[in-house]
Protein backbone atom coordinates (compact mmCIF):
# COMPACT_ATOMS: atom_id res chain seq x y z
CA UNK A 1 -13.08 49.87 15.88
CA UNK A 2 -10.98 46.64 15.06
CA UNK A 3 -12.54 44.24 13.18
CA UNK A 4 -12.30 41.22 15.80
CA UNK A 5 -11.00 37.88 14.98
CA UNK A 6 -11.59 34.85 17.80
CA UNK A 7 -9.40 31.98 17.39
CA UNK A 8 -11.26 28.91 19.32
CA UNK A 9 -8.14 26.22 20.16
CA UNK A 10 -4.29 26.54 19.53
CA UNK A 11 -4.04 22.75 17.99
CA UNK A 12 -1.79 22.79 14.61
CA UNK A 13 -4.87 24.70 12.65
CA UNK A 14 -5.92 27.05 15.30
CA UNK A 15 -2.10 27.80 16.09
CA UNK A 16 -1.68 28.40 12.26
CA UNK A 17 -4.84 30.18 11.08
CA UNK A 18 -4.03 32.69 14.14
CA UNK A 19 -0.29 33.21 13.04
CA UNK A 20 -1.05 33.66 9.71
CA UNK A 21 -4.23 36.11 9.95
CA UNK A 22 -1.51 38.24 12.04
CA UNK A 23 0.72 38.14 8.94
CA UNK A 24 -1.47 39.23 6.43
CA UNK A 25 -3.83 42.15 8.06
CA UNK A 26 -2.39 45.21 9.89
CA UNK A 27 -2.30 44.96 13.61
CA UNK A 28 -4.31 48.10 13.90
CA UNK A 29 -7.45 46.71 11.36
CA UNK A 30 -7.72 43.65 13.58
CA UNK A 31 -7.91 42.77 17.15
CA UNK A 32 -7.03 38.37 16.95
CA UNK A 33 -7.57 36.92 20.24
CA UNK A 34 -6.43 33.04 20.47
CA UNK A 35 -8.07 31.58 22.99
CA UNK A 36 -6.79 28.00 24.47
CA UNK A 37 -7.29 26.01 27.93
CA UNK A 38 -3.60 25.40 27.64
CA UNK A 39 -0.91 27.19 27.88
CA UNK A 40 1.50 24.91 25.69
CA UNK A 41 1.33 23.93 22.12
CA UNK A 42 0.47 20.57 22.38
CA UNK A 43 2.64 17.82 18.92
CA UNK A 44 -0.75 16.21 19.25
CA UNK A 45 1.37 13.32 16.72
CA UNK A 46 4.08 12.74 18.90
CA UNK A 47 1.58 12.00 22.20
CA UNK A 48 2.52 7.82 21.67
CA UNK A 49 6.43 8.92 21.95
CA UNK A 50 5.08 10.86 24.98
CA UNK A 51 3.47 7.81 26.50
CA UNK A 52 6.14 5.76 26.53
CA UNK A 53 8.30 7.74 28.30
CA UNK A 54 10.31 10.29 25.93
CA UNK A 55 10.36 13.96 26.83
CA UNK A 56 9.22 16.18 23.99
CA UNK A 57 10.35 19.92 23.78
CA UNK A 58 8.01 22.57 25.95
CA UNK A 59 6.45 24.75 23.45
CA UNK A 60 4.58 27.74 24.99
CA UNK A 61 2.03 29.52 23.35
CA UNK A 62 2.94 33.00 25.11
CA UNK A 63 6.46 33.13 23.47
CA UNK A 64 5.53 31.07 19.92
CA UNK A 65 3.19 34.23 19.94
CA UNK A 66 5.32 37.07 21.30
CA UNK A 67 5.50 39.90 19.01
CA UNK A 68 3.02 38.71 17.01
CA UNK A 69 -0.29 40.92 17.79
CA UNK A 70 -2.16 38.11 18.35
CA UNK A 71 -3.38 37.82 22.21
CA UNK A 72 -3.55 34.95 23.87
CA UNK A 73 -6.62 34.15 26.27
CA UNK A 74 -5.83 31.00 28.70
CA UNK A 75 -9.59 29.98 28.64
CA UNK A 76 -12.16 26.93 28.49
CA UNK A 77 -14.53 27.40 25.77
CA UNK A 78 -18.00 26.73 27.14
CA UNK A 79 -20.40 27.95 24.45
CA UNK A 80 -20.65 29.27 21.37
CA UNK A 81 -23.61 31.59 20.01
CA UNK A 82 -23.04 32.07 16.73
CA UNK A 83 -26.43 34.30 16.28
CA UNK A 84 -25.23 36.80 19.05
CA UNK A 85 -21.87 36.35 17.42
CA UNK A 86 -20.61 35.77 20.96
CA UNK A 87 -17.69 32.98 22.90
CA UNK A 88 -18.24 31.82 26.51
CA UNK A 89 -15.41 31.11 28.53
CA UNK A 90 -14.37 29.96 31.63
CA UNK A 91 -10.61 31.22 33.15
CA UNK A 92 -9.31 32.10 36.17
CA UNK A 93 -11.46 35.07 36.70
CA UNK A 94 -14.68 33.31 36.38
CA UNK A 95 -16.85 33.15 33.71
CA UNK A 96 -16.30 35.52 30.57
CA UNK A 97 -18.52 36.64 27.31
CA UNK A 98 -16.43 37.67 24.45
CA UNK A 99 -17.79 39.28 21.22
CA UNK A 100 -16.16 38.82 17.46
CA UNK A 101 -16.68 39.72 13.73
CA UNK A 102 -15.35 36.66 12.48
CA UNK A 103 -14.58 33.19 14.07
CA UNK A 104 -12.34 30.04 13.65
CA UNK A 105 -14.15 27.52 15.07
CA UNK A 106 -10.95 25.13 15.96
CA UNK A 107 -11.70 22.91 18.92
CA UNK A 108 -10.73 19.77 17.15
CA UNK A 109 -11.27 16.50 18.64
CA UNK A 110 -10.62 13.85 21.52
CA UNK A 111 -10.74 10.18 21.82
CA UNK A 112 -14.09 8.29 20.96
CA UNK A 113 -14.78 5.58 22.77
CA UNK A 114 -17.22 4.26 20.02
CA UNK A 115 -20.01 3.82 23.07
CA UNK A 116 -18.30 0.45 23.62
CA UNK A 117 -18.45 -0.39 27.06
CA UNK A 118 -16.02 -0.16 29.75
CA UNK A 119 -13.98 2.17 28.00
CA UNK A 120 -14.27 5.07 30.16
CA UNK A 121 -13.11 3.16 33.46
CA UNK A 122 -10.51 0.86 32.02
CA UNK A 123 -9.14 2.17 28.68
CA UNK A 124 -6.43 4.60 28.44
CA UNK A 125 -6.27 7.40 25.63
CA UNK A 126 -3.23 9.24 23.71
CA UNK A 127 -5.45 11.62 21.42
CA UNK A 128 -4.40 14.47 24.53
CA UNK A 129 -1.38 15.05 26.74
CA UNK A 130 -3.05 14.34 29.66
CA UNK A 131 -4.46 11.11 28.66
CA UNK A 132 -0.67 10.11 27.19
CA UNK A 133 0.68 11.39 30.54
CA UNK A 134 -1.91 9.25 32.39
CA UNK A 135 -0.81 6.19 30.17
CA UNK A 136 2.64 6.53 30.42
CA UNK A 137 2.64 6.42 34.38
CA UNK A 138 0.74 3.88 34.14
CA UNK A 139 2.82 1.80 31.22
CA UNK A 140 6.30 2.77 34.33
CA UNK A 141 4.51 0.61 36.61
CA UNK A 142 4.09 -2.33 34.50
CA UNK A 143 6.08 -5.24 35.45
CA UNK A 144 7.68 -7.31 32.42
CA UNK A 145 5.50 -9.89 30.47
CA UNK A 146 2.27 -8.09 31.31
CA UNK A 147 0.25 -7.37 28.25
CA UNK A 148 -0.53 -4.13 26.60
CA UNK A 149 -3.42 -4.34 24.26
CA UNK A 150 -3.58 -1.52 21.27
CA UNK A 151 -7.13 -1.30 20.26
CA UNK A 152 -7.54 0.51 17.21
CA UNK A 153 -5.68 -0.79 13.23
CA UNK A 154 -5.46 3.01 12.23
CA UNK A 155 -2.31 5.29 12.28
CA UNK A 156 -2.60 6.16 15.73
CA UNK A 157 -2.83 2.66 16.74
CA UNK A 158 -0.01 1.40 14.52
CA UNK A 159 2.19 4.03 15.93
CA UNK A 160 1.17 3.32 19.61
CA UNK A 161 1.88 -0.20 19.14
CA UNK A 162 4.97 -0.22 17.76
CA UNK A 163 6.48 2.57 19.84
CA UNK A 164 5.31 0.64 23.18
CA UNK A 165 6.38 -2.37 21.93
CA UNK A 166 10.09 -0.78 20.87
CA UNK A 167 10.51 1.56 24.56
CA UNK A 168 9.34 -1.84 26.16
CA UNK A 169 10.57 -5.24 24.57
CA UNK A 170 9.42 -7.06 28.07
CA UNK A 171 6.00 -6.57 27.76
CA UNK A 172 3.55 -8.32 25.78
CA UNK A 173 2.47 -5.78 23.08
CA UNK A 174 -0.37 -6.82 20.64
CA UNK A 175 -2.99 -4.84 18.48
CA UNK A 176 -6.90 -5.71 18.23
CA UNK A 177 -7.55 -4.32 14.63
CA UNK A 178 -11.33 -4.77 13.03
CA UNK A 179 -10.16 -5.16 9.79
CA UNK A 180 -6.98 -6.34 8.73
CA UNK A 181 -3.52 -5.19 9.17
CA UNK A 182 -3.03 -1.81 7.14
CA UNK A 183 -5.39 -3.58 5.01
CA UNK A 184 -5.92 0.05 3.23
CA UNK A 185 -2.19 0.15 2.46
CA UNK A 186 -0.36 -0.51 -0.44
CA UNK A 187 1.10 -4.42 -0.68
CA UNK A 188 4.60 -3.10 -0.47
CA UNK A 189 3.50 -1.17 2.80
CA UNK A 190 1.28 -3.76 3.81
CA UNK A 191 4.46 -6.21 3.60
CA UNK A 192 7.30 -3.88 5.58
CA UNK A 193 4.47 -3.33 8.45
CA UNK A 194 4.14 -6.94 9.15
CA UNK A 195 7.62 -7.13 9.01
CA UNK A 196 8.08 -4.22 11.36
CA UNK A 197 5.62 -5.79 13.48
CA UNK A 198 7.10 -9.29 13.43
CA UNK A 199 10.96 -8.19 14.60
CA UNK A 200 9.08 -6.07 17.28
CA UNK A 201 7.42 -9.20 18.71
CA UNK A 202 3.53 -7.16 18.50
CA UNK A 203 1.06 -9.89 18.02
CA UNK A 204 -1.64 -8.76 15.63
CA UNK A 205 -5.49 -9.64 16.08
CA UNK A 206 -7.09 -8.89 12.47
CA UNK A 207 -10.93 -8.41 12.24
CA UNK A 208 -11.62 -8.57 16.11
CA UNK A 209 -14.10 -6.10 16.79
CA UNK A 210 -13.61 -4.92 20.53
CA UNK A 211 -17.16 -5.50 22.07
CA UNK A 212 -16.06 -4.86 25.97
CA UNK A 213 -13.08 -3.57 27.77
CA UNK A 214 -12.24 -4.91 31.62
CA UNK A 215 -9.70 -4.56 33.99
CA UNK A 216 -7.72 -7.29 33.10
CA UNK A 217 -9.34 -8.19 29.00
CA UNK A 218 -10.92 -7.12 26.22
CA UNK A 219 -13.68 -8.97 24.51
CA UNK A 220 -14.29 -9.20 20.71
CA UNK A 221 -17.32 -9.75 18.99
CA UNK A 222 -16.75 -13.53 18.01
CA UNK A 223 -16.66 -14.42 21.94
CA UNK A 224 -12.72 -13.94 22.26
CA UNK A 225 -10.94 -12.82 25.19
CA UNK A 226 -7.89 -11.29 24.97
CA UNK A 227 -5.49 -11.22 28.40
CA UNK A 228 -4.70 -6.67 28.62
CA UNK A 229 -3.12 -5.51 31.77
CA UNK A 230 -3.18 -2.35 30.20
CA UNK A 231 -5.88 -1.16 26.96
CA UNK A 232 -4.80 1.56 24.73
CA UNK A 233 -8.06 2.93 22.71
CA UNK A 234 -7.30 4.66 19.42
CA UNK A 235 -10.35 4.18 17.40
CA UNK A 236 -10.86 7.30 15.85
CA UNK A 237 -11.89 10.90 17.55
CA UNK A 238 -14.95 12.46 18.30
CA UNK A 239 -15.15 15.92 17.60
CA UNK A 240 -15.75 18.49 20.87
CA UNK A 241 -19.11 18.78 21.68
CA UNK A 242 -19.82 22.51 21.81
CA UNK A 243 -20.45 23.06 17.88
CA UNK A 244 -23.01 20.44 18.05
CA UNK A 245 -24.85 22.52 20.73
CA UNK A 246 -24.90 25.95 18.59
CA UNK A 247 -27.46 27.32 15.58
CA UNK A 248 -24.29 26.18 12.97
CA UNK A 249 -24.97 23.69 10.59
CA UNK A 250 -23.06 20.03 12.07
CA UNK A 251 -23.31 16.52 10.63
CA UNK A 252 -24.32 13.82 12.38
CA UNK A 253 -21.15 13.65 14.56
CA UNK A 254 -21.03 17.71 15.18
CA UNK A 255 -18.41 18.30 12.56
CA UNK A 256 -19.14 22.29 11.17
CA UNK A 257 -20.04 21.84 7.54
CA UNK A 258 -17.67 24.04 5.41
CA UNK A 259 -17.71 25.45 2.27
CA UNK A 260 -14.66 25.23 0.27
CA UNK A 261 -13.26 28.25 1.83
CA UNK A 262 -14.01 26.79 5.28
CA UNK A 263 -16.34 29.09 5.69
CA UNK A 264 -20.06 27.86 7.91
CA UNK A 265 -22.74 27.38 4.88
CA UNK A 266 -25.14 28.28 7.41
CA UNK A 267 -23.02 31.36 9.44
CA UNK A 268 -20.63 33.48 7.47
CA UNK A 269 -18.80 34.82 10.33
CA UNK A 270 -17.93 31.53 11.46
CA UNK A 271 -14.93 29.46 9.58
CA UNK A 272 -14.09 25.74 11.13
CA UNK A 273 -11.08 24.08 10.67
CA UNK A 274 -8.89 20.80 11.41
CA UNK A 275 -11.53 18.17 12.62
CA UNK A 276 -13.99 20.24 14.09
CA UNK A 277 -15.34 20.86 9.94
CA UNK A 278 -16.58 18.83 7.54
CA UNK A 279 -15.04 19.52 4.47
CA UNK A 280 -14.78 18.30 1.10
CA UNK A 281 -11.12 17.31 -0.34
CA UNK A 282 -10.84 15.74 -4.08
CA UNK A 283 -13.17 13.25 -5.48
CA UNK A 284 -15.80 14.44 -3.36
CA UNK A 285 -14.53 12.50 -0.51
CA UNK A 286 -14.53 14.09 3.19
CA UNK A 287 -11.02 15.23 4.43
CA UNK A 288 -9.98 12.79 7.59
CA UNK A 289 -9.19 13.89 10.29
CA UNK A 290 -5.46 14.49 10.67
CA UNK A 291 -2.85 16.98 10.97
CA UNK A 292 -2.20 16.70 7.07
CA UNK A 293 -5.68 17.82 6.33
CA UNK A 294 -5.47 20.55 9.27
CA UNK A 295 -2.61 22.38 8.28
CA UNK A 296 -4.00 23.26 4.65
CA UNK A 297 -7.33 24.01 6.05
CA UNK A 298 -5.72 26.50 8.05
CA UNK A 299 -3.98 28.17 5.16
CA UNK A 300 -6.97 28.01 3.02
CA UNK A 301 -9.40 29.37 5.73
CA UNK A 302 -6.66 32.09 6.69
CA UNK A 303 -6.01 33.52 3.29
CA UNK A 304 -10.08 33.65 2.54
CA UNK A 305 -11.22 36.09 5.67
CA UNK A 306 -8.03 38.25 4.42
CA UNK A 307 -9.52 38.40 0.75
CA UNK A 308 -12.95 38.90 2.41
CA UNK A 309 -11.54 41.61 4.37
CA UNK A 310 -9.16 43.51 2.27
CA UNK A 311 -11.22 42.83 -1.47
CA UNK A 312 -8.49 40.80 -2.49
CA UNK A 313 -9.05 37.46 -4.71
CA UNK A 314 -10.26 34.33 -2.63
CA UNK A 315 -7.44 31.35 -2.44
CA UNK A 316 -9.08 28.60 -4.87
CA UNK A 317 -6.69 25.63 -3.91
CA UNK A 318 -8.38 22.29 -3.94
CA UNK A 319 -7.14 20.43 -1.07
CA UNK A 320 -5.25 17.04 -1.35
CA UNK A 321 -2.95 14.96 -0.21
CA UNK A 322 0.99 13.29 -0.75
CA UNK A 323 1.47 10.59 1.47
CA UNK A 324 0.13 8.99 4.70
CA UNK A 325 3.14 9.15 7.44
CA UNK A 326 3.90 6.66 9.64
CA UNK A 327 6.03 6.03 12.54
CA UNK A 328 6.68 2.83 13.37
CA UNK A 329 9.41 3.31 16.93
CA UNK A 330 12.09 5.78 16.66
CA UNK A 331 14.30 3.08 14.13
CA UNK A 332 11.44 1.98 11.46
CA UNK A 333 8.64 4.33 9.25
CA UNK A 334 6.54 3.69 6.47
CA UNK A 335 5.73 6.46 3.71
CA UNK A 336 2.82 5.79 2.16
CA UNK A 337 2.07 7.78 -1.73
CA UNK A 338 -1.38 8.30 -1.89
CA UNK A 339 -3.83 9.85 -4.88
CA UNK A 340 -5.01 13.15 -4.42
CA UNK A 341 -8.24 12.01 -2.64
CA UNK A 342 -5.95 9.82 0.06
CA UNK A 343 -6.11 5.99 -2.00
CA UNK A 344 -2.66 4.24 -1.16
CA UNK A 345 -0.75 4.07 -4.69
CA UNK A 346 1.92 0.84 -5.41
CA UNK A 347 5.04 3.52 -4.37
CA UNK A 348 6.00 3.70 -0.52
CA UNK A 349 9.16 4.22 1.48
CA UNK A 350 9.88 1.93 4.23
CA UNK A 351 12.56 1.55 6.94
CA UNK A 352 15.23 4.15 8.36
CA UNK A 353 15.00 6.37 5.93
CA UNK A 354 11.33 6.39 6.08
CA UNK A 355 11.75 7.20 10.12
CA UNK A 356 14.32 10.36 8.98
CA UNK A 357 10.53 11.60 6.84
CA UNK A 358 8.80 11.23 9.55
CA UNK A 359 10.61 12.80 12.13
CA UNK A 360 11.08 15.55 9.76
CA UNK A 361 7.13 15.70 8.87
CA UNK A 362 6.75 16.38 12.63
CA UNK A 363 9.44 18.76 12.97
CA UNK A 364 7.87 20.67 10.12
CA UNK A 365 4.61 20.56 11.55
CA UNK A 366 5.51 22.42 14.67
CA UNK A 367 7.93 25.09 12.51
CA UNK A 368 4.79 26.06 10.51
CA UNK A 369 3.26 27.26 13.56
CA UNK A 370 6.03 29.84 14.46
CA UNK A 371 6.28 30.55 10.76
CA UNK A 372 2.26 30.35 10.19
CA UNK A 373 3.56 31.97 6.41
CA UNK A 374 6.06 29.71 5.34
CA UNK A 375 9.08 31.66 6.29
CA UNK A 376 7.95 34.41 3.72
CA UNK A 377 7.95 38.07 3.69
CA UNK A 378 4.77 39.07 5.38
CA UNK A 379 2.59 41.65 3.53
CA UNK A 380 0.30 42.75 5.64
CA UNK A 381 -3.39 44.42 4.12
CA UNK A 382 -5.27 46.84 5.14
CA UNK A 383 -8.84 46.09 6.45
CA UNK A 384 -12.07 48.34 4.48
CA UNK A 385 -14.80 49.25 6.74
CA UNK A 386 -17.06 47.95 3.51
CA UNK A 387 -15.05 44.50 3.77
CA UNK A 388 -14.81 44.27 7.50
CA UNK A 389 -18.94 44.24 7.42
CA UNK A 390 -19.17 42.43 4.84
CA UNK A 391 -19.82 39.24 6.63
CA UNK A 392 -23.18 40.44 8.62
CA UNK A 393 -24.17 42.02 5.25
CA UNK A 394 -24.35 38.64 3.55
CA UNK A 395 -26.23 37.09 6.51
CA UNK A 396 -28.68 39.62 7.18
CA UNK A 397 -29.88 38.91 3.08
CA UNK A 398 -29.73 35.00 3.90
């Protein structure tokens, strides 16, 4: 029989990890089912340009995929039992069981509403396309001088804020941040982003912790009300919920805990990438959540059930990062150079040509899904019966 591979979510490391196991073992060694409640590939980083009213480019998974070997299953992922080594799902036959050898655990993450209250029945959300498509309708209806309130000082809110406040230069755009202004940036970054901000008329609220969100307002911790006909929440994600409810080994916030090979130290069939694992970059500091992290996690998780499976040597890239990219509208960007365990360094690139990176950062992004090997020769390797259980081996000796 196949050895069989379940892909859990088609985000950017899903998508990739599924492309790329298809490139590297021989169709008839493998049976690689990606399973996703979508049927589109979903620029997760472009859902703020989404919001505000720009079309983006229909992506769907069935012809990214065509040709591939890998089968897609239009599913909801209900449970996991990663003792039975079995997937529940939910599609539009009913409820299904499927069974795998190895599985990529990548469910990723939606918006956290930090367990502030009043967030669930007045904020609005851009970590999905539903929740930017939600948002934007709402954002068509506003009338001008009403206020939009970005709650959140991180990438995602920076780039909400400042692509609202660009699309719509008759609203009222500001940004509640709890510390202050790209205060993790480097001074020349933290200089063009008030800059940005300034010519884009975004008033900034540093070290207001959101307490409260209402209809009309959001309330800080030092008493302060701030005037929102519209909240935007982008404080951070909270990782799907399912992992937490499984035998795997989760932090505190359900986040799979990886070795560096991505693989479960608690279940060696199961490998967990983009934000649903909790892995270690350089310096012994946790990889953020992110596309930037996801992509290599993909690669590296990819590459190491192929060497498990064919014998072949186990990747041994330490995981780091460049730069932190920011867009800041369609006109402005900010490139920030960071160490290798994601500190901001003096060197950044700011304005158009920064905006050019970006855009091409994102463009990339999506390519490396179709081209899950880097646009290189596939060599594809056959599977050993020894290697293929080689996984339950190890865990029936733990």
């Amino acid at each position: 029989m196949p050895h069989r591979i379940i892909v859990l979510g088609a985000g950017y490391a899903g998508a990739i990890a599924a492309g790329r196991l298809a490139k590297r073992l021989r169709p008839e060694d493998v049976a690689i089912t990606l399973v996703n409640a979508e049927p589109d590939f979903v620029e997760r980083v472009r859902m703020h340009q989404l919001a505000v009213g720009q079309d983006l480019k229909p992506r769907p998974l069935a012809e990214m995929f065509a040709g591939t070997g890998v089968e897609l299953r239009l599913a909801t992922v209900t449970g996991v039992d990663a003792d039975r080594k079995t997937v529940a799902v939910v599609d539009a036959n009913g409820a299904q069981e499927l069974t795998y050898d190895t599985l990529v655990y990548a469910l990723g993450s939606g918006w956290n509403a930090q367990g502030v209250p009043g967030t669930a029945g007045h904020a609005y959300e851009i970590a999905s396309r539903p929740g930017a498509l939600r948002l934007r309708e709402r954002l068509a209806r506003l009338d001008a001088g009403q206020t939009v309130v970005v709650v959140g000082g991180g990438l995602t809110g920076l780039e909400a804020a400042a692509e609202i406040a660009e699309a719509r230069p008759d609203l009222d755009v500001a940004l509640a941040a709890r510390g202050g202004l790209g205060d993790w940036l480097s001074p020349k970054g933290r200089e063009h982003l008030r800059e940005v901000f300034g010519k884009l008329g975004i008033t900034v609220h540093e070290h207001a912790a959101v307490t409260g969100v209402e209809a009309d307002r959001v309330a800080t911790a030092e008493g302060k009300a701030i005037p929102a006909a519209v909240t935007v929440w982008t404080t951070g994600f909270a990782v799907h919920p399912i992992a937490k409810a499984t035998a795997l080994e989760v932090t505190g916030t359900g986040q799979i805990v990886v070795d560096g090979t991505m693989r479960s130290v608690s279940h060696p069939d199961v490998y967990a990438i983009g934000d649903a694992a909790f892995a270690m970059g350089r310096g012994g500091r946790p990889l953020r959540m992110s596309c930037a992290s996801g992509t290599p996690m993909a690669w590296q998780a990819a590459d190491a059930i192929t060497a498990r499976l064919t014998g072949g040597k186990l990747p041994n890239a330490p995981l780091r990062y460049f730069n932190q990219c920011i867009s800041l509208g369609r006109k402005e960007g900010l490139i920030q150079y960071v160490t290798a365990d994601d500190r901001a360094v003096p060197a950044a690139l700011t304005g158009r040509l920064a905006a050019v990176y970006k855009e091409l950062v994102c463009k990339g992004a999506a390519w490396s899904v179709a081209n899950p090997t880097l646009g290189l020769p596939a060599r594809r390797r056959r599977v050993t019966q020894e290697r293929a259980a080689a996984g339950s081996a190890v865990k029936a000796q733990a």
